[in-house]
Structures are given as C-alpha cells and as structure tokens.
Protein backbone atom coordinates (compact mmCIF):
# COMPACT_ATOMS: atom_id res chain seq x y z
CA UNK A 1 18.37 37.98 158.52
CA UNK A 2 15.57 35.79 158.36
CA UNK A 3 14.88 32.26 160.12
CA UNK A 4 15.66 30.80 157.01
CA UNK A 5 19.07 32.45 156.69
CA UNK A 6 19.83 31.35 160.12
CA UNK A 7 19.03 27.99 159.63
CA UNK A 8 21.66 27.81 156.62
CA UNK A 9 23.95 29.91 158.84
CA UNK A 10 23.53 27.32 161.52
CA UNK A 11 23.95 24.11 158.81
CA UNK A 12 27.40 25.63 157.33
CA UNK A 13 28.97 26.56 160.62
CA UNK A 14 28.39 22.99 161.36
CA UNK A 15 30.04 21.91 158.51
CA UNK A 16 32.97 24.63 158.96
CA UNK A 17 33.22 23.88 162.81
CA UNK A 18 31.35 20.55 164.16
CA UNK A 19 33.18 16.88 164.47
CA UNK A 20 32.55 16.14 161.00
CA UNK A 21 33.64 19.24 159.23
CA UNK A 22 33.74 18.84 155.42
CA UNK A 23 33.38 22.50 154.30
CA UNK A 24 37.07 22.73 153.56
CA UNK A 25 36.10 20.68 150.26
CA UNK A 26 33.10 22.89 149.22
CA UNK A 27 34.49 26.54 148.20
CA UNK A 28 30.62 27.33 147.48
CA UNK A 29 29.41 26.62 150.96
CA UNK A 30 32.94 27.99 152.36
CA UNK A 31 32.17 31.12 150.43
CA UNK A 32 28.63 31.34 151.43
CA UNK A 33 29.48 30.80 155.09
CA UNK A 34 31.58 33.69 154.91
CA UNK A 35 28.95 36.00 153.62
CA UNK A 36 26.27 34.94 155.81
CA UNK A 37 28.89 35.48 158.87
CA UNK A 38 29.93 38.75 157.90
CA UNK A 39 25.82 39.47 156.71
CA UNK A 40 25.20 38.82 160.97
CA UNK A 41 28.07 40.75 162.37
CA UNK A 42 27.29 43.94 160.59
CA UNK A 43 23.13 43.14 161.76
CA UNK A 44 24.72 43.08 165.23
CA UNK A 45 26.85 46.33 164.97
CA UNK A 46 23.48 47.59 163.86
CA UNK A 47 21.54 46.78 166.60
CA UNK A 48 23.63 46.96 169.63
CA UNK A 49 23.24 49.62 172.18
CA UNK A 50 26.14 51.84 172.86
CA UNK A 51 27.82 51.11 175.69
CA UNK A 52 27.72 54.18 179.21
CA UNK A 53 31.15 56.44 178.82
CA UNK A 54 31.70 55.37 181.90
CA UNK A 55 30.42 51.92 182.30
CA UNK A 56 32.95 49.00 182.66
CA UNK A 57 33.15 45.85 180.24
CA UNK A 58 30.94 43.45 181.49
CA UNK A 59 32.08 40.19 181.80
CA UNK A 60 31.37 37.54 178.81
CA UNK A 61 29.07 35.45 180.08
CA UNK A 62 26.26 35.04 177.09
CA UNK A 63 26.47 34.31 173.42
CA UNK A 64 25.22 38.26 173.13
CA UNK A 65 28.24 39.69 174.97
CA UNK A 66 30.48 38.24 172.17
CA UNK A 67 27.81 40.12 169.60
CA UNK A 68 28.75 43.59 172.17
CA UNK A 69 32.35 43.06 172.14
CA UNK A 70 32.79 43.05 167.67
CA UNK A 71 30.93 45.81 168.22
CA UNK A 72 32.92 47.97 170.62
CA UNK A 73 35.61 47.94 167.28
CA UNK A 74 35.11 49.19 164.02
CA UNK A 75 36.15 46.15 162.19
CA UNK A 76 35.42 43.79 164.94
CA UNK A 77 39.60 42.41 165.07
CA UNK A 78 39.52 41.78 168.84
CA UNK A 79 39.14 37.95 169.29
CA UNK A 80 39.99 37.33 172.14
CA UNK A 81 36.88 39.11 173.74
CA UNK A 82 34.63 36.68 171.82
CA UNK A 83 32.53 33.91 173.47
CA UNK A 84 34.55 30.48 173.14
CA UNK A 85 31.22 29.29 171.37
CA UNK A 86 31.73 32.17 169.19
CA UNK A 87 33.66 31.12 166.32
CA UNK A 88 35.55 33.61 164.18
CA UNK A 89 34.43 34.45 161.11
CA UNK A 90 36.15 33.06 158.08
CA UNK A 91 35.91 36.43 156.44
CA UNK A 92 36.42 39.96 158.45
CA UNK A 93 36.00 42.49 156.21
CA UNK A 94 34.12 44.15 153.18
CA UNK A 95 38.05 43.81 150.73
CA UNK A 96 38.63 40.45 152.21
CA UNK A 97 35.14 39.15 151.48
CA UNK A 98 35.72 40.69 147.66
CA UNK A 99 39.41 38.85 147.82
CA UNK A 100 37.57 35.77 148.85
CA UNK A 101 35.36 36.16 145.73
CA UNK A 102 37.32 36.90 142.95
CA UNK A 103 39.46 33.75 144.38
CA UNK A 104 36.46 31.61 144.71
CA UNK A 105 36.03 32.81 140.92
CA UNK A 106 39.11 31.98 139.28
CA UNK A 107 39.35 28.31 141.40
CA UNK A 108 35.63 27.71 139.82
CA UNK A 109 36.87 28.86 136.32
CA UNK A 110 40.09 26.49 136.65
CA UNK A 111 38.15 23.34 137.98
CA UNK A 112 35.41 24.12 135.34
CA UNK A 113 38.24 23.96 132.36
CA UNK A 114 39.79 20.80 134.11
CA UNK A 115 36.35 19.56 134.26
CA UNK A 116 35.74 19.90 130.45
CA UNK A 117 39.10 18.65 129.45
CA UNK A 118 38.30 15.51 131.25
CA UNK A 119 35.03 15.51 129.48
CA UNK A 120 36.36 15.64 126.01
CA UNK A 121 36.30 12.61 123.59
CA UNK A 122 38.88 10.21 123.29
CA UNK A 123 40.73 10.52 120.03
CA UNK A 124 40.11 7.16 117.89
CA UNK A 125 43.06 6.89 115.39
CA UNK A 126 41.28 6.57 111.55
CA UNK A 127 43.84 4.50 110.18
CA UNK A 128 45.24 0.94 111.94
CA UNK A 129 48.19 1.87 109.07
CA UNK A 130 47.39 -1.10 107.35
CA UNK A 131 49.03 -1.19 104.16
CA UNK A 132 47.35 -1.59 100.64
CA UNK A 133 48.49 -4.41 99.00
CA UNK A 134 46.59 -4.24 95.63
CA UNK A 135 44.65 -2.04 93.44
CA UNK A 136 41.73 -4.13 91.36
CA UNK A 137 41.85 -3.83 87.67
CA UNK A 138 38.09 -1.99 85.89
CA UNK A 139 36.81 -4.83 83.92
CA UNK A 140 34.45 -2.58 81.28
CA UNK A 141 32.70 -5.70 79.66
CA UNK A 142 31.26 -6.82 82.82
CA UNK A 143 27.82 -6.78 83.48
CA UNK A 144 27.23 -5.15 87.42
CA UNK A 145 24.56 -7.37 89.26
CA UNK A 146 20.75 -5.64 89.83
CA UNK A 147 21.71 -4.67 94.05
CA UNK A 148 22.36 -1.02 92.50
CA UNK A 149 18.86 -0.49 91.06
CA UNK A 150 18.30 1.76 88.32
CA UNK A 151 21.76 2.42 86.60
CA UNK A 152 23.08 5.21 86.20
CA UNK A 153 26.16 4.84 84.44
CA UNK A 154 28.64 5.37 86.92
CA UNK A 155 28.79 1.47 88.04
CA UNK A 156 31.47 -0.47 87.58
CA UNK A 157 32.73 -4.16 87.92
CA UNK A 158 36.54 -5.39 88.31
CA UNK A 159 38.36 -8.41 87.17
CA UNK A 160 39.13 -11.18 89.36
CA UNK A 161 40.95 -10.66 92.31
CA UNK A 162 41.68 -14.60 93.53
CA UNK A 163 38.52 -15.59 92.81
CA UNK A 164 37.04 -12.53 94.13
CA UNK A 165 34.66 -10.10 91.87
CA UNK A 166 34.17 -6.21 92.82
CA UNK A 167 31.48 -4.12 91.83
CA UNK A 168 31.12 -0.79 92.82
CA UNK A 169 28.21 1.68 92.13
CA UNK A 170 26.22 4.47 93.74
CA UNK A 171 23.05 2.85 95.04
CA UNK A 172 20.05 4.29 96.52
CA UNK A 173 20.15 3.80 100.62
CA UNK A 174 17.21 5.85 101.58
CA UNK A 175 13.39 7.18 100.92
CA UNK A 176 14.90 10.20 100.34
CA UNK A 177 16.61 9.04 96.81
CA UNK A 178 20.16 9.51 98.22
CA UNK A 179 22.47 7.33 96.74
CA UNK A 180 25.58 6.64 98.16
CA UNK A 181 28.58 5.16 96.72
CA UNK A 182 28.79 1.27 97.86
CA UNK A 183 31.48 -2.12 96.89
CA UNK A 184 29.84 -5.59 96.97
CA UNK A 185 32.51 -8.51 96.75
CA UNK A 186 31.27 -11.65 95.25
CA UNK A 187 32.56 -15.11 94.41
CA UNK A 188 33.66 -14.96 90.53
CA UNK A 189 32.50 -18.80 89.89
CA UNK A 190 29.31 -17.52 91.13
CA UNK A 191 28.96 -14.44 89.32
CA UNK A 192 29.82 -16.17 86.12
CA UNK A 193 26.83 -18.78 86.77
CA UNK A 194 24.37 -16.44 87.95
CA UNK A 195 25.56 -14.02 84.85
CA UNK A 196 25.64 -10.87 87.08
CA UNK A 197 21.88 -11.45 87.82
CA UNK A 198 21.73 -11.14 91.70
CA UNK A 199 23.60 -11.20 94.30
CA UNK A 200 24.30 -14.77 95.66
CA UNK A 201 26.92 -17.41 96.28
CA UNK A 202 29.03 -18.76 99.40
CA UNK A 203 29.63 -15.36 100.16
CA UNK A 204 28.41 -12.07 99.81
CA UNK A 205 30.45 -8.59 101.60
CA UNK A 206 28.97 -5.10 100.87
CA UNK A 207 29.03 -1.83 102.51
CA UNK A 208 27.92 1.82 101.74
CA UNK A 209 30.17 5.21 102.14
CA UNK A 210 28.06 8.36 102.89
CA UNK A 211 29.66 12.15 101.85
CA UNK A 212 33.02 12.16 102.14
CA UNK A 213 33.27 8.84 103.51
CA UNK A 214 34.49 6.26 101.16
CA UNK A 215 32.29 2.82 100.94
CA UNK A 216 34.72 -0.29 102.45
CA UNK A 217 34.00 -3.92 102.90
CA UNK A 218 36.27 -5.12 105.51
CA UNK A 219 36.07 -8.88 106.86
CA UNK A 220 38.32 -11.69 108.48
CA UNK A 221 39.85 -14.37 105.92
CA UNK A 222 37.13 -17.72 106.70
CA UNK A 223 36.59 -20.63 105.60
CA UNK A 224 34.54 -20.54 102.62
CA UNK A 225 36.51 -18.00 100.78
CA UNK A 226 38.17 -19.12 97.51
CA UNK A 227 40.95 -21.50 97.47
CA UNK A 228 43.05 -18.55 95.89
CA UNK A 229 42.16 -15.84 97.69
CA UNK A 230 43.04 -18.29 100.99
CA UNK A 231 46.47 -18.86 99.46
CA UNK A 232 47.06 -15.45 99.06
CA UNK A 233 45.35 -14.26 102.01
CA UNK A 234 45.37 -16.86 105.00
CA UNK A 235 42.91 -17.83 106.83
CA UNK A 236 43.28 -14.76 109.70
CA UNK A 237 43.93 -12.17 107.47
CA UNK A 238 42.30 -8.55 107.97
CA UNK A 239 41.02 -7.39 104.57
CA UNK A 240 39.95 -4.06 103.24
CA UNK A 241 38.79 -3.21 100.18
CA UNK A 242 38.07 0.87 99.93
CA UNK A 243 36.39 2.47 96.87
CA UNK A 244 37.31 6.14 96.57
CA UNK A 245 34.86 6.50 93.93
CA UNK A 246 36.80 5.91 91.09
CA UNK A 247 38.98 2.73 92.26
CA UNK A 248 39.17 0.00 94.73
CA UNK A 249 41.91 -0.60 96.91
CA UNK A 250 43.02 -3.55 98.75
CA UNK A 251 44.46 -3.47 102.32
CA UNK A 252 45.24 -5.93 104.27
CA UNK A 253 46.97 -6.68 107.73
CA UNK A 254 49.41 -9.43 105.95
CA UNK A 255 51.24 -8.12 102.84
C-alpha cells in the first residue's frame, strides 16, 4: 500500500470514525473504506513475524501490537486484543467484502432509477378541453390575400365569421422551400376594401403548423375586434381557430 493509499485510508477513517463522521451517507467512500481496511490487514498478516512457540503475548502497548494480534487468527475475529485506537474494520472478510459489493450495487442501481424518474419531464396536457364552438364555412369565390406567395392551389378563404375572414394556405416558412400549412384571420370590412390585396387592417392573427402539427391562431377577445365578433365572443374570451388542413375550427373557452 502506497503513501497515497494511506493517505485516503487515513481521510475515510476520519470520516467513518472522527467527531464529524459523515461516511454513513456516502456508500462509495463506506465501500472504499472497507476495501482499503481489509487491503492493510491482509499486508499486515503478510508481514508479521511469527510469534516463539513458547513466547507469551506481549502486552498491547503500540499501534503494531494490534497489527500482531489480527494476525495470531486466521480471519483476524478477536477484537478485543486490538489497540483502542485500532478501529475495527467495517468489513472482515473476503464473502463479506463481496456481500458488501453486490449490496453497494443494487442500492446504486435503485438510487440511479429514482434518480432518473425524478429527472423525467413533466407531462404538459395538449388539450385545455376547450370546446369547439364553430366550424367556418369555404367561401370558393374569394380571392386569398398575397402572405401565401406563389399559389399553389390548395389555398382557401372562408366566409365571415362575425366580421372575421379566414384564409388558410400552405406558405413557404423557410430557405429551404418548406411550406407549411398556416390560418391568417383578418377583419372582413378590411379585406373587402383592400380586395384581398395584403394583409392589413385593425387586426391581423396568423400562425404556421409544421408536420403533423396543425397551424392555430389563438388570441384573447380585445378591444378592437369587431362589434360582432365582441357580441358573440366577449371581451375575455379564449379563442382558437385550428386548421387541420382541410377545415377550420373554432374553439373557444366561452360557448
């Protein structure tokens, strides 16, 4: 064992024995501790001389005579021979040490899977349960406003929902040339002025699906809206409006 060794030896022993023992919370250092203990004893029964056949026990008077005495027995059980400085080891023989390992094993294993379950994500519900309180009506003859870009055929505008237009398309949301399917919610008056041209008005709500995600538009009834649509929908309200890709929904937190 070299100095290095006994300097750990000497750092978990004071952990295991001194005034501010904390090793009982560490099974590592516990289990280390034990190894390194039972690593000196046998480097002891190694060394030691054998004592005269007819020699008498001398008396314990050194931290070496309690090395002599776990040596006079084959497993080193007698204790009470030991220096009082001596402290017994937490682990006495070779199937003890093994028991100590295979149970310093499974306690790792256990607090490792209670470590990961604590780790896990928290499920987030993807559905408040709000219930759908309309589905808007395809208005063919409608002209769908320039935000899509290049058409493609699949757009599509919907009649007035209380003063509210829809259109929904599959516009292009990155260099790539991906287009995604996406709902933009204009003010009818405006849309009728503007002739479908561009996107203005008092208000303008978009928003873009990607895969299997559907493109919504949610918001919080404001001032500003359409009288109508504030009638129906006070001022409050959580709104929804979903496109699955071949309707739009309407959800809202007030039927």
């Amino acid at each position: 064992m070299d100095d290095d060794v006994r300097q750990e030896l000497r750092r978990l022993r004071a952990r295991a024995y001194g005034p501010d023992a904390d090793i009982s919370g560490d099974p590592v250092a516990a289990a280390r501790l034990a190894a390194l203990e039972e690593l000196e004893r046998r480097e002891r029964l190694a060394t030691a001389p054998p004592p005269p056949p007819d020699a008498e026990p001398a008396a314990s008077s050194a931290e070496d005579d309690g090395a002599e005495g776990d040596g006079a027995e084959d497993d080193g059980a007698d204790d009470d021979d030991d220096d009082p400085r001596e402290h017994r080891p937490l682990v006495r023989s070779r199937r003890t040490l093994w028991v100590w390992a295979i149970s310093l094993a499974a306690v790792t294993a256990l607090a490792s899977a209670a470590t990961a379950l604590t780790l896990t994500f928290v499920p987030v519900p993807t559905s408040v349960g709000a219930p759908q309180v309309g589905t808007l009506e395809p208005d063919p003859d409608a002209e769908t406003p320039a935000v899509f870009g290049q058409r493609t055929g699949a757009e599509r505008a919907f009649k007035d929902f209380y003063g509210v237009t829809a259109f929904a398309g599959y516009a292009q949301v990155d260099a790539t040339e991906n287009r995604s399917p996406c709902v933009y919610l204009l003010e009818t008056r405006e849309v009728s002025e503007q002739e479908a041209r561009g996107v203005s008005g008092n208000f303008v709500y978009g928003g873009c699906g990607a895969g299997i995600f559907p493109a919504t538009v949610e918001f919080v009834v404001a001032e500003g809206m359409p009288d109508a649509f504030v009638e129906r929908f006070p001022i409050g309200t959580s709104v929804q409006f979903v496109f699955d890709g071949e309707n739009v929904g309407v959800f809202a937190d007030r039927g």
